[in-house]
Protein backbone atom coordinates (compact mmCIF):
# COMPACT_ATOMS: atom_id res chain seq x y z
CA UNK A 1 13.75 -3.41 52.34
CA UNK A 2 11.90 -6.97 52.69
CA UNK A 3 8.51 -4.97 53.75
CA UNK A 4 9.31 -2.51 50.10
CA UNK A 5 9.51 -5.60 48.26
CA UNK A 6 6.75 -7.08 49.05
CA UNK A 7 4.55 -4.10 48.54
CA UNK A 8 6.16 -4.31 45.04
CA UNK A 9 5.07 -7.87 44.41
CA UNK A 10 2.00 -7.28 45.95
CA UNK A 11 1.15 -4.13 43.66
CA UNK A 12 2.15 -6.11 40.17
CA UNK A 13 0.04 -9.50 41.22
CA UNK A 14 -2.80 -7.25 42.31
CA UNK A 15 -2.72 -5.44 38.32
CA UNK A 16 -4.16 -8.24 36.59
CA UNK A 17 -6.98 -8.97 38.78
CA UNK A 18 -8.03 -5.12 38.14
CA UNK A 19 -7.36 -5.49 34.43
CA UNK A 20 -9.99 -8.90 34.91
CA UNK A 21 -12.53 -7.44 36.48
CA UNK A 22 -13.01 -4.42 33.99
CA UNK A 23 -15.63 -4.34 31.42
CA UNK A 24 -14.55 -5.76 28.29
CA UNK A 25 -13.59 -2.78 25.43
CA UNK A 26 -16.78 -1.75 23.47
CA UNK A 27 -17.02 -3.45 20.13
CA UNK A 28 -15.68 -2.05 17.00
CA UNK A 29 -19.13 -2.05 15.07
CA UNK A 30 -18.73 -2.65 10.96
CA UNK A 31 -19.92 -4.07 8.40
CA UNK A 32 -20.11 -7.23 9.37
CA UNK A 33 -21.98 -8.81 11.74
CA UNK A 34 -21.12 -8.41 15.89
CA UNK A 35 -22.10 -10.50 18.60
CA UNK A 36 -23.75 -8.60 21.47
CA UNK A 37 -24.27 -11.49 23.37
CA UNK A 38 -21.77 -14.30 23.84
CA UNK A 39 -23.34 -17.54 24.21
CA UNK A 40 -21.99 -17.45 28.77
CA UNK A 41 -23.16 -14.43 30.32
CA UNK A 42 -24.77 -11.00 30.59
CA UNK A 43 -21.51 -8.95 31.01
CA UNK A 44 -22.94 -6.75 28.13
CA UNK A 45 -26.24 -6.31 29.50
CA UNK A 46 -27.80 -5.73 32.71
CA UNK A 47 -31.98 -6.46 34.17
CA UNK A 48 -33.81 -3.30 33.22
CA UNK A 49 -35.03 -1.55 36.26
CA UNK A 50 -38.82 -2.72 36.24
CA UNK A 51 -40.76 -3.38 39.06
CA UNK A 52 -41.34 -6.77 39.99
CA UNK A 53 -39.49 -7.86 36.96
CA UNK A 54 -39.35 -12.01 36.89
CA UNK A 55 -35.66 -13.96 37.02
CA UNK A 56 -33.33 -13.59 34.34
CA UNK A 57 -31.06 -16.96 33.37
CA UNK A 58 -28.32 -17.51 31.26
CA UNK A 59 -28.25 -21.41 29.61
CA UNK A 60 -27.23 -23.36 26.56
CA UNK A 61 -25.98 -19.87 24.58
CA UNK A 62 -29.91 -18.54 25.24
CA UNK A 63 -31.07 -15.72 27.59
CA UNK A 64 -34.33 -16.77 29.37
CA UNK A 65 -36.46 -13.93 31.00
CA UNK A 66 -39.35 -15.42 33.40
CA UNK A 67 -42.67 -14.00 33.33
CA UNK A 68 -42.69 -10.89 35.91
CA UNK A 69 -45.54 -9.08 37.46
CA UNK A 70 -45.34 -6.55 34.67
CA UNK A 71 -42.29 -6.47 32.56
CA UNK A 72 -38.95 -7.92 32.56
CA UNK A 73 -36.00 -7.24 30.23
CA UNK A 74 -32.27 -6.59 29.56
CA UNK A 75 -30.63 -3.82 28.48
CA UNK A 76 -27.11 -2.73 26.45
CA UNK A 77 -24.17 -1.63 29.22
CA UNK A 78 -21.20 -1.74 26.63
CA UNK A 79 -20.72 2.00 25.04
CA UNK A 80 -22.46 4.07 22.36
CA UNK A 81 -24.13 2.57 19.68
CA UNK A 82 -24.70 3.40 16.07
CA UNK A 83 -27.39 5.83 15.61
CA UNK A 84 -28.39 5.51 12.03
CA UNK A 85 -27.34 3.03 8.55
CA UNK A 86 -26.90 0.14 10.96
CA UNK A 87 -29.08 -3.10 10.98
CA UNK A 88 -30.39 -5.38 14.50
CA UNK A 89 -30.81 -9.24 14.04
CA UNK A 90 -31.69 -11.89 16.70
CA UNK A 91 -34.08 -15.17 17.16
CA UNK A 92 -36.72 -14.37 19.92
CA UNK A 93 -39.20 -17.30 21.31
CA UNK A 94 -42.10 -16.91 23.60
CA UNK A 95 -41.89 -19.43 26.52
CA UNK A 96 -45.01 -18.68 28.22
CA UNK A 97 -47.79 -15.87 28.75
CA UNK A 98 -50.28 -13.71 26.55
CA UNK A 99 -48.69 -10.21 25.64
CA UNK A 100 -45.38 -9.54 24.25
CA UNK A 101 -42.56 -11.37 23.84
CA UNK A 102 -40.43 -9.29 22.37
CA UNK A 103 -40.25 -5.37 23.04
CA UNK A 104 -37.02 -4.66 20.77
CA UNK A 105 -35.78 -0.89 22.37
CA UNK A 106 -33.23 0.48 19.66
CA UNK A 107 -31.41 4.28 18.66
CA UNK A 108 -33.18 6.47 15.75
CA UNK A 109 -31.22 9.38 15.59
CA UNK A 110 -30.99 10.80 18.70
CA UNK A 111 -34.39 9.38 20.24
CA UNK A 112 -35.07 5.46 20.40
CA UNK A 113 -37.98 3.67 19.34
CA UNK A 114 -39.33 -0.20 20.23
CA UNK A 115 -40.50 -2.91 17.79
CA UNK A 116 -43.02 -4.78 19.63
CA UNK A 117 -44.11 -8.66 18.82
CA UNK A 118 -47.33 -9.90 20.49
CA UNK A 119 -48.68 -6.82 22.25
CA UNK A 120 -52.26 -5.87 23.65
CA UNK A 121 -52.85 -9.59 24.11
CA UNK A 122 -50.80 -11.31 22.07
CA UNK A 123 -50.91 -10.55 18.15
CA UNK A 124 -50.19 -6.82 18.06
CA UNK A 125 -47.26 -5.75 15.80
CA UNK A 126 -45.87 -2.22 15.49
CA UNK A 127 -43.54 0.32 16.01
CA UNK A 128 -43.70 2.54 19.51
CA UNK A 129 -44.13 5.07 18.46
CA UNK A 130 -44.38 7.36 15.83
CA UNK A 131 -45.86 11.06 15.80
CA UNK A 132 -47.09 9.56 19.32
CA UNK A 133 -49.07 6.76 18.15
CA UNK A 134 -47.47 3.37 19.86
CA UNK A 135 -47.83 -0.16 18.27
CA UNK A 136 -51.89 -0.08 18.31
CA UNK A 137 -52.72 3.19 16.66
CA UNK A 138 -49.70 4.12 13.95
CA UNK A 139 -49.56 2.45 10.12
CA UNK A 140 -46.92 -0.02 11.50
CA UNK A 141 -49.93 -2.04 13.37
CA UNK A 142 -50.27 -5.57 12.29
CA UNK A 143 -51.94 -8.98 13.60
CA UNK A 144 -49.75 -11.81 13.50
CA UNK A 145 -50.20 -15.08 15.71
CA UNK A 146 -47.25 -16.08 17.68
CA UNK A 147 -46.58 -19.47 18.66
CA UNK A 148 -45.24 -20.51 21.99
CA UNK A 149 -41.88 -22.53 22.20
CA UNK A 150 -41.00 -21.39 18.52
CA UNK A 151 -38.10 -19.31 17.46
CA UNK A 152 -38.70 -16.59 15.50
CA UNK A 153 -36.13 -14.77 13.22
CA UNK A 154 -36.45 -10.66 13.77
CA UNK A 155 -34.64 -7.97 11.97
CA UNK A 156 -34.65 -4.25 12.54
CA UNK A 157 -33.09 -1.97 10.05
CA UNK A 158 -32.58 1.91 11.21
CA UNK A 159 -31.79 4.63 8.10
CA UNK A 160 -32.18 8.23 7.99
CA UNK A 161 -35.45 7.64 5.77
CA UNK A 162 -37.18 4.51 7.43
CA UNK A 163 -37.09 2.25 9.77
CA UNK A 164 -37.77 -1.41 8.71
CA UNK A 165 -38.66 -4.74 10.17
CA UNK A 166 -38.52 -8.30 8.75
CA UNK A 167 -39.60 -11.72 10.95
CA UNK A 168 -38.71 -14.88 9.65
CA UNK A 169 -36.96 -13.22 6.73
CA UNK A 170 -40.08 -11.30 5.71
CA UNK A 171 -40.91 -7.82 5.80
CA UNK A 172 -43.58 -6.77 7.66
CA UNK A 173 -42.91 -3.19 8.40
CA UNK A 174 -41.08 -0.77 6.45
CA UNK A 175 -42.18 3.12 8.14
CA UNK A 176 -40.39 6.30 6.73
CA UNK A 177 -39.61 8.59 9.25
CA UNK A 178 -37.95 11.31 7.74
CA UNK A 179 -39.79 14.69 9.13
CA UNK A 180 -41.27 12.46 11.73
CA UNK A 181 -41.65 12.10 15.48
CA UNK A 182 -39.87 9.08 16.52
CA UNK A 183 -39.59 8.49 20.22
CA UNK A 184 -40.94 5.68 23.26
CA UNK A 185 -44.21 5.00 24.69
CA UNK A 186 -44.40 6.85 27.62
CA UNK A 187 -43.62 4.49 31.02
CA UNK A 188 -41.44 1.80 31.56
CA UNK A 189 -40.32 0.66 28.27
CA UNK A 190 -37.88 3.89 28.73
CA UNK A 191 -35.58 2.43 31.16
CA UNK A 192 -34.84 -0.29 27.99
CA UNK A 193 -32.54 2.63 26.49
CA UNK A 194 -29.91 2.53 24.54
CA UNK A 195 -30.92 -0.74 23.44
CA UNK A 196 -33.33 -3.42 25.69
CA UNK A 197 -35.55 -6.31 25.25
CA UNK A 198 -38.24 -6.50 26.86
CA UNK A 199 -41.49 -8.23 27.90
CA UNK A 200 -45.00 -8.05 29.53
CA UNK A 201 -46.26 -10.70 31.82
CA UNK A 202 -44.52 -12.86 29.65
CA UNK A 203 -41.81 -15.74 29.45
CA UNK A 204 -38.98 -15.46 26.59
CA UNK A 205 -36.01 -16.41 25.52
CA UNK A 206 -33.26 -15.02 22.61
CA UNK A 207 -30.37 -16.20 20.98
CA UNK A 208 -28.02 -14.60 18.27
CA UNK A 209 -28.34 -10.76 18.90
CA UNK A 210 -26.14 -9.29 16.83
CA UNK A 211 -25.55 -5.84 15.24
CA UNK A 212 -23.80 -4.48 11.79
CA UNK A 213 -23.51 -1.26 10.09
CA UNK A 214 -25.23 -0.50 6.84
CA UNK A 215 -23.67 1.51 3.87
CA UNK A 216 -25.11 5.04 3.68
């Protein structure tokens, strides 16, 4: 009877150390804003699969990616994510190195595409891709200097008609993409599904990522 009961005991003080070290519930996505990162850890998240990808930290409510031999980055763990009508905001700040700093991997539908900030050397701006065209070749592609140690403000908003981008509040791309082909650069910026940030041989850090749902 002794050895029963304290298999019993043992069971129900054993429950809530399973229930602990579960993944927390997906979020309930609305209208208002969600945090996708909480200020502590990565429990959302987990280091894309790149090859000699540099050190990923966790400090003062900011997630700092080293510089790796190619590209480093993070990418979503927690459950499905909208698809459409929903809206991507977080501050992004380059830290070191001369490519980009922020490779922003998000859903279109039922394919993905990436906003990329300081590409092919350290100004390219664009969308990867669209009718197969990545960030260098497509209508998206822009030349904008990016400063190191600066935070920069980036928005991504995903609709059945267009995808659009804002940094700093304002717009720099706005690309329809109804009828279109929207879909990843072919390589390793496809391991950054559902949602990833990523860089190239460069140092970054983000803050604030945070996701609400649009009104169709």
């Amino acid at each position: 009877m002794l050895a029963f009961r304290f298999a019993v005991a043992l069971a129900f003080a054993f429950v809530p150390l399973c229930a602990r070290a579960q993944s927390p519930a997906p979020p309930a996505w609305s209208t208002h804003w969600t945090p996708l990162f909480d200020g502590r850890d990565l429990h959302n998240w987990t280091n894309t699969d790149f090859v000699a990808s540099g050190k990923i930290t966790v400090s003062s409510n900011e997630i700092h990616l080293a510089a790796g031999g190619i590209m480093t980055g993070i990418n979503w763990t927690n459950g499905p994510l909208p698809k459409s009508n929903y809206e991507i905001s977080l501050d992004a700040m380059k830290t070191d190195g001369s490519d980009f700093f922020c490779g922003l991997t998000f859903p279109v539908g039922d394919s993905f595409c990436s906003l990329i900030l300081g590409g092919w050397g350290g100004t390219t701006v664009g969308l990867s891709s669209l009718d197969d065209l990545d960030a260098s070749e497509n209508e998206t592609t822009k030349s904008i200097s990016f400063d190191s140690g600066h935070w920069y403000h980036v928005q991504v908003a995903v609709t059945p008609a267009k995808i659009t981008a804002w940094l700093d509040n304002k717009k720099i791309i706005e690309a329809p993409i109804a009828g279109r082909k929207v879909s990843l650069r072919p390589g390793p910026i496809e391991f950054s599904v559902p949602l990833g940030l990523a860089t190239y041989q460069t140092g970054a850090a983000y803050r604030n990522i945070q996701l609400r749902l649009l009104n169709p």
